[in-house]
N, C-alpha and C. Protein backbone atom coordinates (compact mmCIF):
# COMPACT_ATOMS: atom_id res chain seq x y z
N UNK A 1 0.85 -1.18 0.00
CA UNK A 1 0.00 0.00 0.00
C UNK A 1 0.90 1.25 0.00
N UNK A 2 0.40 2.48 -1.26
CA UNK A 2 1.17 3.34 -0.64
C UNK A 2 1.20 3.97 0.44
N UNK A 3 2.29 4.62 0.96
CA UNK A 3 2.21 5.79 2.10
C UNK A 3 1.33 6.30 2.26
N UNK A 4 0.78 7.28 1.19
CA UNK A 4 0.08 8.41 1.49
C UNK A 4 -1.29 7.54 1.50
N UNK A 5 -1.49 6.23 0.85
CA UNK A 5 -2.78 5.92 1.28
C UNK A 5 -3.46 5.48 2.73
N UNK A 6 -2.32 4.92 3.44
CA UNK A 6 -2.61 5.15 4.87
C UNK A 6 -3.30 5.95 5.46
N UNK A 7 -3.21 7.26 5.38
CA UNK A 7 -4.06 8.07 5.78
C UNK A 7 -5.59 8.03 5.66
N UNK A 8 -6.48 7.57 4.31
CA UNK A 8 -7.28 7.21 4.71
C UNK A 8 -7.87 6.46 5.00
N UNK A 9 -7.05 5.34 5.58
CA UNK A 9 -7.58 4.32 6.90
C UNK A 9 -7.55 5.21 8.23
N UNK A 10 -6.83 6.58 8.34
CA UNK A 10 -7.49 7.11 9.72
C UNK A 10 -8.48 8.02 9.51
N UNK A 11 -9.34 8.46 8.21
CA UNK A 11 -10.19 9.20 7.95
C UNK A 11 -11.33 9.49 8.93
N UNK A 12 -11.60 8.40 9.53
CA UNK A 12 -12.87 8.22 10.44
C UNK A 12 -12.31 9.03 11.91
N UNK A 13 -11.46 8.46 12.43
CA UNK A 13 -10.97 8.83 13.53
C UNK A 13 -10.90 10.56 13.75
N UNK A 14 -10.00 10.39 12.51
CA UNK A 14 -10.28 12.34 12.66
C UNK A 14 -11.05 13.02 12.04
N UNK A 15 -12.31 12.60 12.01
CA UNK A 15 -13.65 13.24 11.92
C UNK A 15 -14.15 13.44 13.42
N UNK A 16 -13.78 11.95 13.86
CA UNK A 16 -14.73 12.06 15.49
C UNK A 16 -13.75 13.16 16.27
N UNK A 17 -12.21 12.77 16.29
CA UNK A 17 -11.83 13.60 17.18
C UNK A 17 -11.75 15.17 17.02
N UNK A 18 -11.63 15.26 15.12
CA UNK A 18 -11.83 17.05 14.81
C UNK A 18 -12.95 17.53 14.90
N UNK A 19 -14.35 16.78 15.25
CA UNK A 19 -15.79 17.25 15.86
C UNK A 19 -15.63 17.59 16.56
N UNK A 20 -15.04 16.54 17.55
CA UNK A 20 -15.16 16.62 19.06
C UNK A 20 -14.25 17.56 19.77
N UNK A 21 -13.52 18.01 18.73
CA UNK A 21 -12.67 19.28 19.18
C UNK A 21 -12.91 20.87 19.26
N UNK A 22 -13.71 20.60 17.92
CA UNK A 22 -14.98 21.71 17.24
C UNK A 22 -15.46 21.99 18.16
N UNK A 23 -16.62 21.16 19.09
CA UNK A 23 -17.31 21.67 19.70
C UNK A 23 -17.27 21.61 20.98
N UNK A 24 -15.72 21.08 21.60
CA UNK A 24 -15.89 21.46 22.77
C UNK A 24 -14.75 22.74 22.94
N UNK A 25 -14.39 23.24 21.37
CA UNK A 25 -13.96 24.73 21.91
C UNK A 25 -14.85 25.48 21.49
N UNK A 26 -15.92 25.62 21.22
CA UNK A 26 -16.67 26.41 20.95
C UNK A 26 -17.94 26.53 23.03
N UNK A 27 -17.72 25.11 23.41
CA UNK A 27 -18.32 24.88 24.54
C UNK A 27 -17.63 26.14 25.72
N UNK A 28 -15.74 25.77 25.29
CA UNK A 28 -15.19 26.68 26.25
C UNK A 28 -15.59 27.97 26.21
N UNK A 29 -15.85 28.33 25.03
CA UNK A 29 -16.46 30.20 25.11
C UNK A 29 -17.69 30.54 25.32
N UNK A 30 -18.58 29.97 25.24
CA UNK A 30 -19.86 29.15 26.51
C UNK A 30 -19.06 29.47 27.83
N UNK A 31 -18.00 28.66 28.47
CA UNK A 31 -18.55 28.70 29.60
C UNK A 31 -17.38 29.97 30.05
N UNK A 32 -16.74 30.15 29.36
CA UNK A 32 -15.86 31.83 29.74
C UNK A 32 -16.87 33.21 29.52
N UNK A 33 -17.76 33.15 29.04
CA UNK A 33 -18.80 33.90 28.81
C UNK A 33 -19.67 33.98 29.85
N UNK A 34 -20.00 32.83 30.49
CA UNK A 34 -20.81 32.57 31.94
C UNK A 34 -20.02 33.18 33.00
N UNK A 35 -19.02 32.58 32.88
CA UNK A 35 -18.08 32.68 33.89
C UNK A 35 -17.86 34.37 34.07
N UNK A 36 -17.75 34.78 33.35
CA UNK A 36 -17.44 36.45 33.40
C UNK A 36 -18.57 37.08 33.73
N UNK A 37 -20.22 36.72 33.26
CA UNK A 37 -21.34 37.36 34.01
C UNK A 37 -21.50 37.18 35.21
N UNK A 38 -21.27 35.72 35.74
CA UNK A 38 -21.37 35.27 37.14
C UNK A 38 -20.07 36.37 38.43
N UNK A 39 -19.02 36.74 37.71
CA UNK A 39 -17.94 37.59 38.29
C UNK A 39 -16.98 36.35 38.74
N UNK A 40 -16.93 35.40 38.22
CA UNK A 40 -16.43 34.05 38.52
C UNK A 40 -15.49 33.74 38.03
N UNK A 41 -15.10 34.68 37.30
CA UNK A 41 -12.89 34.41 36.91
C UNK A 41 -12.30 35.15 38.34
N UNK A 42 -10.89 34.49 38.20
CA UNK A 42 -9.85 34.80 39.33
C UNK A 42 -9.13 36.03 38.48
N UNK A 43 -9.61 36.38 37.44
CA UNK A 43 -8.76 37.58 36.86
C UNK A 43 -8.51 37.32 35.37
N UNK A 44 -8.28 38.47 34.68
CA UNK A 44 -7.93 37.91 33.62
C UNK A 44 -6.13 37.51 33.33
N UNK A 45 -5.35 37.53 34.14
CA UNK A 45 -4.05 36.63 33.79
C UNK A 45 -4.32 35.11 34.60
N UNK A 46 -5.64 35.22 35.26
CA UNK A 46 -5.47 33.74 35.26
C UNK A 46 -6.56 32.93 34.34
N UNK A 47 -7.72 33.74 33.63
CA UNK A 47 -8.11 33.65 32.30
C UNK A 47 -6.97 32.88 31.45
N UNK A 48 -6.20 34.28 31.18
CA UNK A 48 -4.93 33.76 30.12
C UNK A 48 -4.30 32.40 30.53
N UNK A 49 -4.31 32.72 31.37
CA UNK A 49 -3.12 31.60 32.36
C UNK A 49 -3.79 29.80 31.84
N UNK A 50 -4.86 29.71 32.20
CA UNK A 50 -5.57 28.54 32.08
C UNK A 50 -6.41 28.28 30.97
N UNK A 51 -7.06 29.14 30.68
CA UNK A 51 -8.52 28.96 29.59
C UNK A 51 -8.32 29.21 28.29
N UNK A 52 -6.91 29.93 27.46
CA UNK A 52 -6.74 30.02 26.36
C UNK A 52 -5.66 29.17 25.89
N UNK A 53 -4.69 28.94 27.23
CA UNK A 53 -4.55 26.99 26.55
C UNK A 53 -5.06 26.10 26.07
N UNK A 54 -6.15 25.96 26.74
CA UNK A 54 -7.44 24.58 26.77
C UNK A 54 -8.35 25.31 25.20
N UNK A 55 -7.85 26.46 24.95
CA UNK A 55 -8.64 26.33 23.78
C UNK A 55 -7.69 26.09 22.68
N UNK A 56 -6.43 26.80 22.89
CA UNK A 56 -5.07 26.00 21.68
C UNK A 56 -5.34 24.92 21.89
N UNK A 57 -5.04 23.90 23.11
CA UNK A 57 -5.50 22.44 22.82
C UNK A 57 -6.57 21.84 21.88
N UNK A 58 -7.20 22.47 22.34
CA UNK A 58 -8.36 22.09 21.15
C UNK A 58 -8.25 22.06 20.14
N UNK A 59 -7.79 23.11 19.79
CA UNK A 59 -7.74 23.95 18.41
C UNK A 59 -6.53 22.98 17.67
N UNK A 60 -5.26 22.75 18.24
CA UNK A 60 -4.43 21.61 17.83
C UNK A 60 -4.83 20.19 17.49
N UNK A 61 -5.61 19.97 17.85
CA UNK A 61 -6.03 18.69 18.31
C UNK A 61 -7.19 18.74 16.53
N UNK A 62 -7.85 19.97 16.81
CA UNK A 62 -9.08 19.78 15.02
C UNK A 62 -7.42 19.96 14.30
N UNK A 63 -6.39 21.21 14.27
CA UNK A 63 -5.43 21.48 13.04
C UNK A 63 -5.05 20.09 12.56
N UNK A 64 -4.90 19.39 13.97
CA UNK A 64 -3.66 17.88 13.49
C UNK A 64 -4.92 17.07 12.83
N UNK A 65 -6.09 16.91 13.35
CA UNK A 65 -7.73 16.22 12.44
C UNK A 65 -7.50 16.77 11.14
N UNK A 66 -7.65 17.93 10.72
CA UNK A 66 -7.88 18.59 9.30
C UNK A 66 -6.51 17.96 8.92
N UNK A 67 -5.09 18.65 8.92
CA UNK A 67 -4.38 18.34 8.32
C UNK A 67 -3.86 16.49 8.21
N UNK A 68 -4.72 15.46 8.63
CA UNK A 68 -4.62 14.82 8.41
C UNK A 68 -5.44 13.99 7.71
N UNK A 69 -6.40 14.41 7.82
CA UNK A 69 -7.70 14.60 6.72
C UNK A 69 -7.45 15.15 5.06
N UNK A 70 -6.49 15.85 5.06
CA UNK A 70 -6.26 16.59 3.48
C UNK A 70 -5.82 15.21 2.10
N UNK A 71 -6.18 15.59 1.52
CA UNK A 71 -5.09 14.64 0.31
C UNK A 71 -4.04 14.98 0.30
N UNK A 72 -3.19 14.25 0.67
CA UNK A 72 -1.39 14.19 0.82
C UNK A 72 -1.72 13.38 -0.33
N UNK A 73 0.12 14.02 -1.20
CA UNK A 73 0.26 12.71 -2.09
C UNK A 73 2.02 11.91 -1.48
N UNK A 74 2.23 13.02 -0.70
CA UNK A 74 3.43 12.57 0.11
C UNK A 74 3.76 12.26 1.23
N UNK A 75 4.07 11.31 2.29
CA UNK A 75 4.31 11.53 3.38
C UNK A 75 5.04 12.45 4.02
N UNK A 76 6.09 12.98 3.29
CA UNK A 76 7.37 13.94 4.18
C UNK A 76 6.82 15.36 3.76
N UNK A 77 5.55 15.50 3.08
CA UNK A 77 5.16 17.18 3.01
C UNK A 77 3.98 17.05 4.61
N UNK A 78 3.31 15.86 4.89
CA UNK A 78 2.74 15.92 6.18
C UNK A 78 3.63 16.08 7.52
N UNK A 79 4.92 15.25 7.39
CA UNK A 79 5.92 15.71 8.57
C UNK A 79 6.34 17.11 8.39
N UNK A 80 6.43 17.25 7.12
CA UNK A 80 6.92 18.94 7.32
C UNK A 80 6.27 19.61 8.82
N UNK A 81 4.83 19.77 7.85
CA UNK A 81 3.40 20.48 8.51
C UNK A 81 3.55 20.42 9.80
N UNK A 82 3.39 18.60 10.32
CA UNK A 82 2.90 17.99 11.59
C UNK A 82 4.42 18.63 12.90
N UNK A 83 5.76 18.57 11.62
CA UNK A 83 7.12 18.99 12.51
C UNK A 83 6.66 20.21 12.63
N UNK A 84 6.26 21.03 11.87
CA UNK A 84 5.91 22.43 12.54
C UNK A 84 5.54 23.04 13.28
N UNK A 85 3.98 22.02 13.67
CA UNK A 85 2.83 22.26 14.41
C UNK A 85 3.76 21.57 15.97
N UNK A 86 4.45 20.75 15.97
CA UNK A 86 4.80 20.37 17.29
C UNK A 86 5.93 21.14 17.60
N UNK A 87 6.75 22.23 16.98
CA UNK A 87 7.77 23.14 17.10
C UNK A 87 6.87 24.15 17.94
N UNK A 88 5.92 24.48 16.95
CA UNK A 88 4.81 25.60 17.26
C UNK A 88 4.18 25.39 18.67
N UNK A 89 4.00 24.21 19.10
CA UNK A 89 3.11 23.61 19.94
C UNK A 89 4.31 23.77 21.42
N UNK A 90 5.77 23.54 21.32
CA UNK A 90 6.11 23.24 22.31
C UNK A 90 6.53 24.96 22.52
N UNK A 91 6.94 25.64 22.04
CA UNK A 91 6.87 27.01 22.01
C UNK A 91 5.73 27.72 22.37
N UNK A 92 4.67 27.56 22.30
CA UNK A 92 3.28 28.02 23.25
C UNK A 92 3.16 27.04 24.33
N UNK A 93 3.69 26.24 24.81
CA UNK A 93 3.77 25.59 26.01
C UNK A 93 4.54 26.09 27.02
N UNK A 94 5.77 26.54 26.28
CA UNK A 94 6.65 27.36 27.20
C UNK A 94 6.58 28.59 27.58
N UNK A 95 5.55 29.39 26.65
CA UNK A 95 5.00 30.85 26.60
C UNK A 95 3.95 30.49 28.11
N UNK A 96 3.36 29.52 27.66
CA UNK A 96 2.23 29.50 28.57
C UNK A 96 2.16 28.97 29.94
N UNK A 97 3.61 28.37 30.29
CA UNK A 97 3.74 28.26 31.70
C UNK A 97 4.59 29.40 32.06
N UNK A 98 5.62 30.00 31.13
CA UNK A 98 5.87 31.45 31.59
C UNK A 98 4.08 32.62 32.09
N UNK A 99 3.64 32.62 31.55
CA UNK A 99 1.99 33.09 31.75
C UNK A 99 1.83 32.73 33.19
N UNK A 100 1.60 30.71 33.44
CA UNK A 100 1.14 30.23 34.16
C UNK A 100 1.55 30.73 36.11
N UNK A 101 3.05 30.96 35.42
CA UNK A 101 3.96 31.49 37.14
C UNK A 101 3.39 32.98 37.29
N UNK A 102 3.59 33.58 36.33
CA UNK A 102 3.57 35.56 37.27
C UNK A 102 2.02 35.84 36.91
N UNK A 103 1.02 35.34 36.73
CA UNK A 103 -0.50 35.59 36.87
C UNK A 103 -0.33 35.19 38.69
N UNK A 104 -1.24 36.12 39.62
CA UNK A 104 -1.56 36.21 40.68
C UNK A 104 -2.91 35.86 40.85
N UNK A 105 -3.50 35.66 40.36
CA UNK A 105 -5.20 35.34 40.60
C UNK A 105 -5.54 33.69 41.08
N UNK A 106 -4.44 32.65 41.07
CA UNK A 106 -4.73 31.74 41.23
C UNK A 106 -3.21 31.04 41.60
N UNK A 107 -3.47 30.15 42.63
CA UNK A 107 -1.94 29.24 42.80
C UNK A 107 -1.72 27.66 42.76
N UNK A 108 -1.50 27.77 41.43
CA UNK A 108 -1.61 26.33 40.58
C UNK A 108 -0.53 25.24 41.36
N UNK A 109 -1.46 24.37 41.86
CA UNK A 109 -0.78 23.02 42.34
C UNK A 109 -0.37 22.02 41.55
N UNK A 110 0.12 20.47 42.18
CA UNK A 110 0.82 19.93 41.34
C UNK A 110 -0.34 19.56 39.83
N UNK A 111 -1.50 19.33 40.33
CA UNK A 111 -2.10 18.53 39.37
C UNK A 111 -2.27 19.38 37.86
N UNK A 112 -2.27 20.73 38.34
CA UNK A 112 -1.79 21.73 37.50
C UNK A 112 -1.24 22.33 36.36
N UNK A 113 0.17 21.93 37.04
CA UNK A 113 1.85 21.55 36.77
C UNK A 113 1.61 20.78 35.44
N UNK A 114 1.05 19.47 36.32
CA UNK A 114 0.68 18.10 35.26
C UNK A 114 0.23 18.54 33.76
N UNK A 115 -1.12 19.19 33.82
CA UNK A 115 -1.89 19.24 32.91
C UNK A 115 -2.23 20.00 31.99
N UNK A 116 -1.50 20.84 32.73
CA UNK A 116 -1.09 22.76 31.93
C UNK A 116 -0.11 23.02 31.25
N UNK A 117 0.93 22.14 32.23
CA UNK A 117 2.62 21.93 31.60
C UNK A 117 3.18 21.05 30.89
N UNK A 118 3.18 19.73 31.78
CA UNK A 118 3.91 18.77 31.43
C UNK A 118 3.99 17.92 30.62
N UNK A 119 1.97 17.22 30.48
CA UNK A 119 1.31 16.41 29.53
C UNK A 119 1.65 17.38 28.06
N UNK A 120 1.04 18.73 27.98
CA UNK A 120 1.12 19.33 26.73
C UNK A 120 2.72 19.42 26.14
N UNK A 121 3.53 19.49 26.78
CA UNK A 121 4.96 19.55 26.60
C UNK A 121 5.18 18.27 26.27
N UNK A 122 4.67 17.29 26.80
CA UNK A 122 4.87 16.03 26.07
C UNK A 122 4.51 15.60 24.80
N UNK A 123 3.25 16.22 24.51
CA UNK A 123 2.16 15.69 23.58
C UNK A 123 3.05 16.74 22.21
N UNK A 124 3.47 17.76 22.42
CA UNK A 124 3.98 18.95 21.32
C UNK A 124 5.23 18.17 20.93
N UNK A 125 6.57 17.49 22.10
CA UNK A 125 7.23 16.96 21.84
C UNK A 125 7.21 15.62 21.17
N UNK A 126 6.48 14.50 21.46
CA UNK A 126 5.72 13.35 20.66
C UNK A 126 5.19 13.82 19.86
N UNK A 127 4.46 14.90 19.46
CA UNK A 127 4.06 14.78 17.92
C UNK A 127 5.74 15.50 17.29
N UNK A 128 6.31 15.90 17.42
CA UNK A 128 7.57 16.41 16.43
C UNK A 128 7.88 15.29 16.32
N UNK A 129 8.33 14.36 17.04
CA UNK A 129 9.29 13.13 17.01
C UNK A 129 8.63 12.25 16.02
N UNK A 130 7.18 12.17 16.12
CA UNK A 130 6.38 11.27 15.08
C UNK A 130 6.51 11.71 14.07
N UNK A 131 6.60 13.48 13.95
CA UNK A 131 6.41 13.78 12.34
C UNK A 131 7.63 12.88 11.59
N UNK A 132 8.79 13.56 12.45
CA UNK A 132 10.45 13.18 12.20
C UNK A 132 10.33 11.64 11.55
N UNK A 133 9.58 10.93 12.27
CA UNK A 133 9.48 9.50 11.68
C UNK A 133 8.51 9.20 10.94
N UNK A 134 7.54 10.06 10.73
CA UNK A 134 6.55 9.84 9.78
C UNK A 134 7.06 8.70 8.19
N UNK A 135 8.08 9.62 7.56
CA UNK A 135 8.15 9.30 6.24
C UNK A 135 8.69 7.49 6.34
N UNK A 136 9.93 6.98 7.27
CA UNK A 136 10.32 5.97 7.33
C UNK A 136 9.57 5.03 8.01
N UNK A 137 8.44 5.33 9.03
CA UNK A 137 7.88 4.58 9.69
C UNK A 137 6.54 4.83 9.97
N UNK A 138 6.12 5.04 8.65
CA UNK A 138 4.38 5.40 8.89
C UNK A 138 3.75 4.77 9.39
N UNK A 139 3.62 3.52 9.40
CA UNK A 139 2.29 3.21 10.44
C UNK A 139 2.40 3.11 11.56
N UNK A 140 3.44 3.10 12.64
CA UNK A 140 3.99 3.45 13.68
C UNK A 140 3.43 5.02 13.98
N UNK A 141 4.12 5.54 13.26
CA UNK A 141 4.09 6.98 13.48
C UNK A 141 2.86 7.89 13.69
N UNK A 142 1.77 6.94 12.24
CA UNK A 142 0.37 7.52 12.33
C UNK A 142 -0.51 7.02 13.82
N UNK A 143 0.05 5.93 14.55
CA UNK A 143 -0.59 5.69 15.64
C UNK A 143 0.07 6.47 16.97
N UNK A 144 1.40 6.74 16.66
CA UNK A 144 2.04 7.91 17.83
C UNK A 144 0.81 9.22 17.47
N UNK A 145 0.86 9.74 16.05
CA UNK A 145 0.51 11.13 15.93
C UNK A 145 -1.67 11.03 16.65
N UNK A 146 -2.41 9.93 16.60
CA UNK A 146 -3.45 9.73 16.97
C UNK A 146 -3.40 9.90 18.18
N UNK A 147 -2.77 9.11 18.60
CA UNK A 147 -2.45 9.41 20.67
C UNK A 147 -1.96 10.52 20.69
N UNK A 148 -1.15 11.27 20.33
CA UNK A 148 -0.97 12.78 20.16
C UNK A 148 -2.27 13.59 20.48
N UNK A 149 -2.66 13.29 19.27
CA UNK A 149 -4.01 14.12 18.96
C UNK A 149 -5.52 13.81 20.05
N UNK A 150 -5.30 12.61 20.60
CA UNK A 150 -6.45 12.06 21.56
C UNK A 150 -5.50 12.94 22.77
N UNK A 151 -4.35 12.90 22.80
CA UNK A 151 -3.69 13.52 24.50
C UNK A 151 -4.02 14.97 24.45
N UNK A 152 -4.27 15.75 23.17
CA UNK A 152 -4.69 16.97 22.99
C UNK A 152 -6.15 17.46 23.39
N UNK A 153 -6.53 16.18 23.06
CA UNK A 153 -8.18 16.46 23.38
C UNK A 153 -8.60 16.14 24.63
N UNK A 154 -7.71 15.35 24.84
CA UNK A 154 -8.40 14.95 26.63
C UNK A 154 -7.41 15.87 27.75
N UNK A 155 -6.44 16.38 27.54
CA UNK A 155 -6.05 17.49 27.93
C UNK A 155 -6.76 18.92 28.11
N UNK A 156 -7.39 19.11 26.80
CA UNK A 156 -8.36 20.42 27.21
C UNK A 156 -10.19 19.92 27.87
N UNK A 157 -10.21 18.71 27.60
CA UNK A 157 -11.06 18.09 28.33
C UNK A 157 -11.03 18.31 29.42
N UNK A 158 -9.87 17.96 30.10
CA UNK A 158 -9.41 17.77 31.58
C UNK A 158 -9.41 19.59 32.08
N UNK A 159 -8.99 19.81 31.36
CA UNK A 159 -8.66 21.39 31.79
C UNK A 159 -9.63 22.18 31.81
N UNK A 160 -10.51 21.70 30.68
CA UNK A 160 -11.92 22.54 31.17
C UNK A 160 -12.87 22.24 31.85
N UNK A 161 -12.94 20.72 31.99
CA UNK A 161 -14.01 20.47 33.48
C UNK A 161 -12.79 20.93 34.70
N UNK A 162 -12.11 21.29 34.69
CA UNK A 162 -11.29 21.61 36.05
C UNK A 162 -11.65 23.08 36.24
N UNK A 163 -11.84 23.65 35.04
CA UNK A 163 -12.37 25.40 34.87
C UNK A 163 -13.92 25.31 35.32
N UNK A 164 -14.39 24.48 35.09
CA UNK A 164 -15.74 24.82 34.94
C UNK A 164 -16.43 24.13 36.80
N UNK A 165 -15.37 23.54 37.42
CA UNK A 165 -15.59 22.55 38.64
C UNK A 165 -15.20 23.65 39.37
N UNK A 166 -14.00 24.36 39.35
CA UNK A 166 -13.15 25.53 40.12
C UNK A 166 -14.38 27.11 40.00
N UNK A 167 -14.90 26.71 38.89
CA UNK A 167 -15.59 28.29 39.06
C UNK A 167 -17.20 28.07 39.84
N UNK A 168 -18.07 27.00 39.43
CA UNK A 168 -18.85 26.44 40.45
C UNK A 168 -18.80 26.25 41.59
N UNK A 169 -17.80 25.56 42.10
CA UNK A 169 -17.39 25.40 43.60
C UNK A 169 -16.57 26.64 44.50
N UNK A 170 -16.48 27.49 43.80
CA UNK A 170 -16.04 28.90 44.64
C UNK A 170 -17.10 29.82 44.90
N UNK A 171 -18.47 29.72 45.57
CA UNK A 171 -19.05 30.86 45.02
C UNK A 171 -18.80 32.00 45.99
N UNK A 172 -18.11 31.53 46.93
CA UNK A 172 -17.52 32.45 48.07
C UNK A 172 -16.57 33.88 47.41
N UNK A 173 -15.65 33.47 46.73
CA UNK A 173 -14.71 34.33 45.63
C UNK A 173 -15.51 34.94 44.80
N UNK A 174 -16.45 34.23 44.42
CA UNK A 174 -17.81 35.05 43.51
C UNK A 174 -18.39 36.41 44.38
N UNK A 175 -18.47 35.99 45.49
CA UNK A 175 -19.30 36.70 46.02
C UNK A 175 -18.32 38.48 47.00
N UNK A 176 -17.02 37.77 47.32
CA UNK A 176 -16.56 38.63 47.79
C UNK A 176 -16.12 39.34 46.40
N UNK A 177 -15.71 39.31 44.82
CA UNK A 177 -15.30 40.17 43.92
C UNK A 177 -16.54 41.12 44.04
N UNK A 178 -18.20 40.45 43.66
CA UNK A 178 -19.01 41.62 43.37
C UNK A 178 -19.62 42.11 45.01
N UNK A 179 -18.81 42.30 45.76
CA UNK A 179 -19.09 42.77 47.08
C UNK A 179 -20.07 42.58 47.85
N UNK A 180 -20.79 41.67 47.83
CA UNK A 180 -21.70 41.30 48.62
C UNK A 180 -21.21 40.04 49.82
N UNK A 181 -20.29 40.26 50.15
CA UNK A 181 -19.33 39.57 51.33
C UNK A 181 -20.30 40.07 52.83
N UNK A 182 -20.78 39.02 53.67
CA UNK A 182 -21.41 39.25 54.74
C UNK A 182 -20.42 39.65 55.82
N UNK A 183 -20.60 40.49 56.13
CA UNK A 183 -19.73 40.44 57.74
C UNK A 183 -19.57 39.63 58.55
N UNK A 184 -18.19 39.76 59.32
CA UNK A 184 -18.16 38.36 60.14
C UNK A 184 -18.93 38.92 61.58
């Protein structure tokens, strides 16, 4: 079989996961929209800090769906792309835990660390390495770059029920921003 026909044996896959990416970043601006009427952000650098990751995640997660979805007639013009996107990817990882330290509105623990930092720094670094091997070891590679792309999605998964659990369960912080704090 050729190379490039591989790809559409994963055609299906990245339909479900570039849907499912679709609409749960479109969900996140739903609930950053709530969240800001309710007075229920910790600020906006911890906005930045947390909630416009989880939507790059996303958003990586449909780019790597689409661009693997396209008609390639080559494998090494998709590693180009895919080497790019994980250059690109680990470089807004590092932007974004620089973000993550000097925002004051919130003080991110280990699980945090994990899911903000470390997993995505992994997932940016595993997909470069897959692109790198794309051309010599495609079907290997196309199942690294899928787990890639599933660690992308369940990453902003994770990150946004953690946004959406953290802004529910504070309504105390809710309540002392729009000043209606009871006296002790």
């Amino acid at each position: 079989m050729e190379h490039a026909a591989l790809l559409t044996r994963w055609e299906s896959f990245y339909v479900i996961v570039g849907s499912s990416a679709a609409a749960l970043t479109g969900l996140q601006f739903v609930v950053i929209v709530l969240a800001a009427e309710l007075n229920a952000l910790a600020g906006d650098q911890a906005a930045s800090a947390f909630g416009t990751p989880t939507v790059v995640h996303f958003c990586a997660a449909l780019l790597l769906s689409a661009i693997l979805s396209a008609p390639w007639v080559e494998l090494s013009n998709v590693a180009v792309v895919l080497g790019a996107c994980g250059v690109a990817g680990i470089v807004y990882v590092m932007m974004a835990v620089r973000v993550m330290r000097r925002q004051t509105g919130y003080q991110p623990v280990l699980e945090d660390w994990v899911w903000h930092a470390a997993l995505p720094f992994v997932a940016y670094v595993s997909l470069l390495v897959t692109a790198v091997l794309l051309p010599g070891r495609p079907a290997a590679s196309l199942f690294g770059i899928g787990a890639v792309t599933l660690l992308l999605l369940f990453i902003g998964i994770h990150n946004a029920w953690d946004s959406v659990t953290y802004i529910a369960l504070h309504p105390r912080r809710r309540a002392e921003r729009s000043g209606d704090q009871k006296p002790d």
